[in-house]
N, C-alpha and C. Protein backbone atom coordinates (compact mmCIF):
# COMPACT_ATOMS: atom_id res chain seq x y z
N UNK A 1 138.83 -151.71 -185.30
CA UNK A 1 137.51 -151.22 -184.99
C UNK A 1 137.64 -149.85 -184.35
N UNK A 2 136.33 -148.66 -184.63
CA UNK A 2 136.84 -147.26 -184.59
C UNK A 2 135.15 -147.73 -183.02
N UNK A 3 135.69 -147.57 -182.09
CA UNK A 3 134.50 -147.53 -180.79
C UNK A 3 135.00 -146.07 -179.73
N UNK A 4 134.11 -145.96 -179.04
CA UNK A 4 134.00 -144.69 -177.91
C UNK A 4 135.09 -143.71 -178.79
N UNK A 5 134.70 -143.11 -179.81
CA UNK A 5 135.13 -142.18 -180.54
C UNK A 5 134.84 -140.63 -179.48
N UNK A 6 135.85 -140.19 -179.28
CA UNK A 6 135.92 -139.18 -178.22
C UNK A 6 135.18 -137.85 -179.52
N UNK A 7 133.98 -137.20 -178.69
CA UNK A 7 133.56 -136.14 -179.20
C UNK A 7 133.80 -135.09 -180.03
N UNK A 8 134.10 -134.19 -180.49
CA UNK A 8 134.04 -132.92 -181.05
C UNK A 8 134.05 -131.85 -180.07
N UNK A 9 134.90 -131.11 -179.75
CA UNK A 9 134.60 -129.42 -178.91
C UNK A 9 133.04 -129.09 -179.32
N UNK A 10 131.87 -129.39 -178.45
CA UNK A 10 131.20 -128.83 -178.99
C UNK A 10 130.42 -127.60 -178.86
N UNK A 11 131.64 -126.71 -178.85
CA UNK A 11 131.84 -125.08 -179.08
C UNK A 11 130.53 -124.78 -180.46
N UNK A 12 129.69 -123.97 -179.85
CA UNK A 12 129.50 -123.51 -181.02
C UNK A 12 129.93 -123.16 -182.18
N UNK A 13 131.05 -121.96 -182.15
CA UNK A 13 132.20 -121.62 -182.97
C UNK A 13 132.67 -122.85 -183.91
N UNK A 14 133.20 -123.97 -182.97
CA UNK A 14 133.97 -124.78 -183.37
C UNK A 14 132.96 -125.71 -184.09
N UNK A 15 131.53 -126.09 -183.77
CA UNK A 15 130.76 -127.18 -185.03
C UNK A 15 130.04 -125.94 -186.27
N UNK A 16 130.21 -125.00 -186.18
CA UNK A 16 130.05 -123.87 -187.29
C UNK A 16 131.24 -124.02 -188.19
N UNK A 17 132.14 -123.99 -187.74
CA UNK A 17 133.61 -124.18 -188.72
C UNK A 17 133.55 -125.35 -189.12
N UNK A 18 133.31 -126.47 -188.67
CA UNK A 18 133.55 -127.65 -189.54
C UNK A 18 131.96 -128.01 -190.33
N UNK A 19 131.09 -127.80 -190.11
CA UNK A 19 129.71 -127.65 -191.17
C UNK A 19 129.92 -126.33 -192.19
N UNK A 20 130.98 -125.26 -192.12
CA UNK A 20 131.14 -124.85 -193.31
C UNK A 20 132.28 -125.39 -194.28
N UNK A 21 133.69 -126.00 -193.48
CA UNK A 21 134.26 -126.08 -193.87
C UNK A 21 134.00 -127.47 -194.68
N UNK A 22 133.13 -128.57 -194.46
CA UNK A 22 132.46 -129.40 -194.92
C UNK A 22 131.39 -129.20 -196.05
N UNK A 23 130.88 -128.22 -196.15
CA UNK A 23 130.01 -127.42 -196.85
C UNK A 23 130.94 -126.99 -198.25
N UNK A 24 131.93 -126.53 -198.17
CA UNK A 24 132.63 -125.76 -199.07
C UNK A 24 133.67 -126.90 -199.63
N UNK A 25 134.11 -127.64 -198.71
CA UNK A 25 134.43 -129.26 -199.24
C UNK A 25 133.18 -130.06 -200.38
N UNK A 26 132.37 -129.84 -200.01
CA UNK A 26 130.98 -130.75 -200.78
C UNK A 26 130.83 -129.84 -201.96
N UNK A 27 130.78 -128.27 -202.24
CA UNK A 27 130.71 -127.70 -203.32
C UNK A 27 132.10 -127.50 -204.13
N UNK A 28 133.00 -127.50 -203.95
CA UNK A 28 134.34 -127.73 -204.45
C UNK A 28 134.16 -128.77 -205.46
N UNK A 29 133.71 -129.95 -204.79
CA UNK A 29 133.93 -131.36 -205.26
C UNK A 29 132.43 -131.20 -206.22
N UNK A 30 131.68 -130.97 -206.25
CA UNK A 30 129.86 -130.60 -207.21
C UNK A 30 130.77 -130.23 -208.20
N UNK A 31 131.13 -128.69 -208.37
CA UNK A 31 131.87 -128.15 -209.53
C UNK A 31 133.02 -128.95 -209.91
N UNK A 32 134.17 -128.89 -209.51
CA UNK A 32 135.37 -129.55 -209.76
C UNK A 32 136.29 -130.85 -210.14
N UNK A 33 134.88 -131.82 -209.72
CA UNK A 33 135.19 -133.15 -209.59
C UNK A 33 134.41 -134.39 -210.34
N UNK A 34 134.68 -134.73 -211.38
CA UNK A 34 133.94 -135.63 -212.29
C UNK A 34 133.62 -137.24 -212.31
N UNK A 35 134.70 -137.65 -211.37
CA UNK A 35 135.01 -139.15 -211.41
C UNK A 35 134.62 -139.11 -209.68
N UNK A 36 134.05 -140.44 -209.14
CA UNK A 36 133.58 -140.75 -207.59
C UNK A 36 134.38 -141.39 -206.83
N UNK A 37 134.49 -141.42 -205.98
CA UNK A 37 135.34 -142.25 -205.35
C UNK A 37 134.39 -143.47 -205.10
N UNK A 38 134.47 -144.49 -204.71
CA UNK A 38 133.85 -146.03 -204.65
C UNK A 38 133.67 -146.26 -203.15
N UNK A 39 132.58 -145.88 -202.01
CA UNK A 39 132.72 -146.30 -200.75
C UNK A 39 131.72 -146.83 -200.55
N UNK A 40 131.33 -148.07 -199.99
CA UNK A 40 130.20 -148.98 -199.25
C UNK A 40 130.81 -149.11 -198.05
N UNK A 41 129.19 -149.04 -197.10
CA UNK A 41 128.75 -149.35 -196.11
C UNK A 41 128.05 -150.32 -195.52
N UNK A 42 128.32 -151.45 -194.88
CA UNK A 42 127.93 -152.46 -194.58
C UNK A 42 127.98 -153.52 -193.44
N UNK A 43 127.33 -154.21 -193.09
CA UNK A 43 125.49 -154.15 -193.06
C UNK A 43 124.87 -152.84 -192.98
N UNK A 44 123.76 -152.46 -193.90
CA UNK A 44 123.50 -151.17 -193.88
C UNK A 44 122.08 -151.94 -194.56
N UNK A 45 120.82 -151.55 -193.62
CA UNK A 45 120.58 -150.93 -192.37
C UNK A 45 121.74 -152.02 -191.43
N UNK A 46 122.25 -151.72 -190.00
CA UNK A 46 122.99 -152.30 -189.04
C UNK A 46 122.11 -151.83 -187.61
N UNK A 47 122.45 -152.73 -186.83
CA UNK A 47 122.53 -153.10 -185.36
C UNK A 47 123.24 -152.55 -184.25
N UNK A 48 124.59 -152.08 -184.75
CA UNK A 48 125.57 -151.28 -184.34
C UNK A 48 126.65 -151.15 -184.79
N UNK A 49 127.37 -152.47 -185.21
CA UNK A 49 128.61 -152.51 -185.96
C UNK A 49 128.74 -152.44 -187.66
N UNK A 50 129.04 -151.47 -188.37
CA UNK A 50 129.63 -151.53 -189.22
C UNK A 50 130.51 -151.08 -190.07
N UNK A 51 130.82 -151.87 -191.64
CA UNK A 51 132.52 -151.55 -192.10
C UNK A 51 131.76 -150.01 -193.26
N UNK A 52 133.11 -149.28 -193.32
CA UNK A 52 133.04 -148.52 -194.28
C UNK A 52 133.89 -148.99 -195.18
N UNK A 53 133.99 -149.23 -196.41
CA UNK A 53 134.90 -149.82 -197.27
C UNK A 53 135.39 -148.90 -198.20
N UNK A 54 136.55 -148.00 -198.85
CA UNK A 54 136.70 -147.40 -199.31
C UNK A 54 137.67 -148.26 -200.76
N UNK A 55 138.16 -147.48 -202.09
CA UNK A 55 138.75 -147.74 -202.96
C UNK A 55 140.26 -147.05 -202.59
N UNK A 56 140.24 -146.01 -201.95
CA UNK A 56 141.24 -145.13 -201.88
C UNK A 56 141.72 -145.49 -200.46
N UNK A 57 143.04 -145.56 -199.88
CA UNK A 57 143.36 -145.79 -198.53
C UNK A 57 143.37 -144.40 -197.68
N UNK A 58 142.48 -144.81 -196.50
CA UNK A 58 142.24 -144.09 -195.32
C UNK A 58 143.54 -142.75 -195.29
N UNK A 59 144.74 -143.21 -195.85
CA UNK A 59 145.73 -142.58 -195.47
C UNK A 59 145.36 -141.20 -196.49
N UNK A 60 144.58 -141.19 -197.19
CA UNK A 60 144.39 -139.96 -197.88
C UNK A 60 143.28 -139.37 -197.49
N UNK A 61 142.56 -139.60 -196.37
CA UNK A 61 141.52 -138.83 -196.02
C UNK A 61 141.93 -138.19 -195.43
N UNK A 62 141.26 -136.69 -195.07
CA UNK A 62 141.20 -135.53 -194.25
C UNK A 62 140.63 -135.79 -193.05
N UNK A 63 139.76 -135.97 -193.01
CA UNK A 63 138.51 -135.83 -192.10
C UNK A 63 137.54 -137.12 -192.29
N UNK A 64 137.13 -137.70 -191.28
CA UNK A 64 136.17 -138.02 -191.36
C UNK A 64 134.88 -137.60 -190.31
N UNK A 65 133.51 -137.47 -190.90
CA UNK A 65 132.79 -136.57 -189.89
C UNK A 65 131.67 -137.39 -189.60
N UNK A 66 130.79 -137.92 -188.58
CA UNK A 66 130.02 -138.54 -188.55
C UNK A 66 128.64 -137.50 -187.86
N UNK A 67 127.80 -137.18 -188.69
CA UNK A 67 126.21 -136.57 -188.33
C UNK A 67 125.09 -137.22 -188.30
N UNK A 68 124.46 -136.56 -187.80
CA UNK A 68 122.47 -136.96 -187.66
C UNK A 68 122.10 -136.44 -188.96
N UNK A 69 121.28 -136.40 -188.67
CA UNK A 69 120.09 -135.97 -190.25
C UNK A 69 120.09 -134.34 -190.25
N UNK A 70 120.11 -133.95 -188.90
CA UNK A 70 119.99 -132.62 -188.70
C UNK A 70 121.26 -131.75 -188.93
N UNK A 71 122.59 -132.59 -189.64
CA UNK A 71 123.61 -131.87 -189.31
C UNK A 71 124.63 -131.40 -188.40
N UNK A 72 124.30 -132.28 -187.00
CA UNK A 72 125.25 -132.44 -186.22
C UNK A 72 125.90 -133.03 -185.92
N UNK A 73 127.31 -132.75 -185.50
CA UNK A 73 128.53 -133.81 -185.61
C UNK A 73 128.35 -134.52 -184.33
N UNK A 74 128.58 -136.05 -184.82
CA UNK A 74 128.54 -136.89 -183.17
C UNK A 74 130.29 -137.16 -183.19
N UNK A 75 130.65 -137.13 -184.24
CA UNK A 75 131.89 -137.92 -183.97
C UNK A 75 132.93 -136.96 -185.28
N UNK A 76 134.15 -136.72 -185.08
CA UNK A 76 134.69 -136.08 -186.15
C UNK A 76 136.30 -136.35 -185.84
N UNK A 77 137.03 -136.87 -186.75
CA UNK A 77 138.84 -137.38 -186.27
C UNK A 77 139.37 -137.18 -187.52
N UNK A 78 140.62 -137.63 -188.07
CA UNK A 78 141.43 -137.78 -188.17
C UNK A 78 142.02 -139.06 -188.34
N UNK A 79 142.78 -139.90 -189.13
CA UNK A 79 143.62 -140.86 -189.11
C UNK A 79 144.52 -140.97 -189.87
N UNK A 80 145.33 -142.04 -189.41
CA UNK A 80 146.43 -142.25 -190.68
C UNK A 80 146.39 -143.70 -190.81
N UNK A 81 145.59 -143.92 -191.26
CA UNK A 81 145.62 -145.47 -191.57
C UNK A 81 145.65 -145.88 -193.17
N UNK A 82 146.50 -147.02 -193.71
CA UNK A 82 146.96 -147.55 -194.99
C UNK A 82 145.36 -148.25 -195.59
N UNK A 83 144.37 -148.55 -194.36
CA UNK A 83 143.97 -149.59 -194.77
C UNK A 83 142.64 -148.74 -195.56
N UNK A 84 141.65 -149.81 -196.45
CA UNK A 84 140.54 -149.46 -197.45
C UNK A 84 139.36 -150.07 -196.44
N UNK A 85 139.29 -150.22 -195.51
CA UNK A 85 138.54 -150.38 -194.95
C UNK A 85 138.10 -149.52 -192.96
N UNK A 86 137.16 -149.18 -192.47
CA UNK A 86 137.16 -149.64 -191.00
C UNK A 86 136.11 -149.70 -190.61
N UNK A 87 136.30 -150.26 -189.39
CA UNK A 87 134.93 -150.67 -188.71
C UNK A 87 134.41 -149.64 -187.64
N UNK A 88 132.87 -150.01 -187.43
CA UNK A 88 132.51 -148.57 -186.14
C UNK A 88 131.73 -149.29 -185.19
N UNK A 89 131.86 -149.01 -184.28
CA UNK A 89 130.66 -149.17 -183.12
C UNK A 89 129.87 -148.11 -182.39
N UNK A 90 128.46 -148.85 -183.10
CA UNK A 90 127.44 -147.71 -182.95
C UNK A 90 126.42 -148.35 -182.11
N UNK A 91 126.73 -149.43 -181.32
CA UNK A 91 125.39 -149.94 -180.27
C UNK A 91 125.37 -148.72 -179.42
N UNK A 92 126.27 -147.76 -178.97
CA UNK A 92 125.53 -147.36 -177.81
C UNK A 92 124.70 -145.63 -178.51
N UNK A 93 124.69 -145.82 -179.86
CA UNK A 93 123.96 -144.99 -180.13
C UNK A 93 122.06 -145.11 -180.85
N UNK A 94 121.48 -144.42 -180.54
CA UNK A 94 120.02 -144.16 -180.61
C UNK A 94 119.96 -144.97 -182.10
N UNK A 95 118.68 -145.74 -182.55
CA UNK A 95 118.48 -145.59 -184.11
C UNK A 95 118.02 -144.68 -184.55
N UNK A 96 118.44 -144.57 -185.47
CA UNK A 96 118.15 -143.69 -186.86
C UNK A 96 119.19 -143.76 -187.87
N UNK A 97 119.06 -142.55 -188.61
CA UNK A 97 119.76 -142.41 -189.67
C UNK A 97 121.00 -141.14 -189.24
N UNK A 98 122.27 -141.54 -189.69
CA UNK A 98 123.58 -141.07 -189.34
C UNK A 98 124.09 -140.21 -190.95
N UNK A 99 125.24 -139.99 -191.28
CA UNK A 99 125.78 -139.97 -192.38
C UNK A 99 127.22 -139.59 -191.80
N UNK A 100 128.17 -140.12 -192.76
CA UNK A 100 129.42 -140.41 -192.62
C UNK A 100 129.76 -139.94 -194.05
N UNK A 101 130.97 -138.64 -193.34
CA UNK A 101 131.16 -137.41 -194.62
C UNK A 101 132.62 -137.74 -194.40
N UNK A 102 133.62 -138.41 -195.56
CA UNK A 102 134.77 -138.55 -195.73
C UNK A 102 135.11 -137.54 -196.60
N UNK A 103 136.54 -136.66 -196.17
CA UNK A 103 136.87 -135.80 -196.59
C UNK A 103 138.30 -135.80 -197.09
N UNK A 104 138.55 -136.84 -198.68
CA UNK A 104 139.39 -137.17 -199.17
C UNK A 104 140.61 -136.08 -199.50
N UNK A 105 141.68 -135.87 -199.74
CA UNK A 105 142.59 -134.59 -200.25
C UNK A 105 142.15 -134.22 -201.95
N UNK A 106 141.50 -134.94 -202.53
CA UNK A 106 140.93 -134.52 -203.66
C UNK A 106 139.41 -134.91 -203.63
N UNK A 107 139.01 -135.37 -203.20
CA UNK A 107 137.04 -135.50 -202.74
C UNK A 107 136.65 -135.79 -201.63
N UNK A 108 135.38 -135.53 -201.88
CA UNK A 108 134.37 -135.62 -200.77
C UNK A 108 133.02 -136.72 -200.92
N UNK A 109 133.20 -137.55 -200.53
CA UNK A 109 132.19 -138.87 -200.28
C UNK A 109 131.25 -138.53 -198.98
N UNK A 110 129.85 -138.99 -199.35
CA UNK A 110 128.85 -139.01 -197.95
C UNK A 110 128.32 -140.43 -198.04
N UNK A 111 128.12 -141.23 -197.29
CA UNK A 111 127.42 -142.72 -197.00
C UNK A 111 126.30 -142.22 -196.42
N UNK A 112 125.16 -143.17 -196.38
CA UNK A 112 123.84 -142.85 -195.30
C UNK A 112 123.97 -143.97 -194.91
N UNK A 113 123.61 -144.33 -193.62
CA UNK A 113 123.86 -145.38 -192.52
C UNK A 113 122.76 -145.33 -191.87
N UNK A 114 122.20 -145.98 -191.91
CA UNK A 114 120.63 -146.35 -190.92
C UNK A 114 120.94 -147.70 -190.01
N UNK A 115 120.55 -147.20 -188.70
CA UNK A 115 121.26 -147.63 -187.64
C UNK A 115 120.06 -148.51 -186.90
N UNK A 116 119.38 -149.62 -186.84
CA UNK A 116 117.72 -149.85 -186.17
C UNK A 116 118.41 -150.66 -185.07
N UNK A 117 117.36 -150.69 -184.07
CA UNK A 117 117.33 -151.88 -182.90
C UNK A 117 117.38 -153.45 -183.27
């Protein structure tokens, strides 16, 4: 389980660089990339806890970035994990709607996650 995910610098500078560099990740993959990668999210709408399920293992992601609607990063890491799955904990965050931008070494996947009381 991925919980109290420690923040982002949130340097101006520094959430400008990763919303472009995310940006230019997402158009790379528009032009370049024909076949999808396979990721569900679930329970979706959720309560607080839930799995992201991927086809491809975690160990090939770049980035993973977690935003609001508006484009700001709440949460942004790194891992090295084998596994096709993980879990999140999101009770101590507000409802609404989130999105979770995985940033594969050959694609780029976005989930929408709606988060209610």
């Amino acid at each position: 389980m991925i919980s109290n995910l420690s923040r982002p610098n949130t340097n101006l500078g520094t959430r400008i660089l990763i919303l472009l560099l995310l940006s230019l990740s997402l158009n790379s993959y528009c032009q370049g990339h024909e076949s999808r990668v396979e990721i569900a999210a679930f329970p979706n709408p959720t309560e607080g806890i839930f799995t992201i399920k991927s086809e491809i293992p975690f160990s090939e992601l770049e980035t993973l970035l977690v935003t609001d609607l508006n484009g700001r990063v709440i949460h942004g890491f790194t891992m090295e994990s084998s596994r096709h799955s993980l879990e999140f904990d999101f009770r101590n965050h507000p409802a609404g709607e989130y999105f979770v931008h995985l940033l594969f070494k050959n694609s780029t996947e976005r989930v929408r996650i709606q988060k209610i009381d």
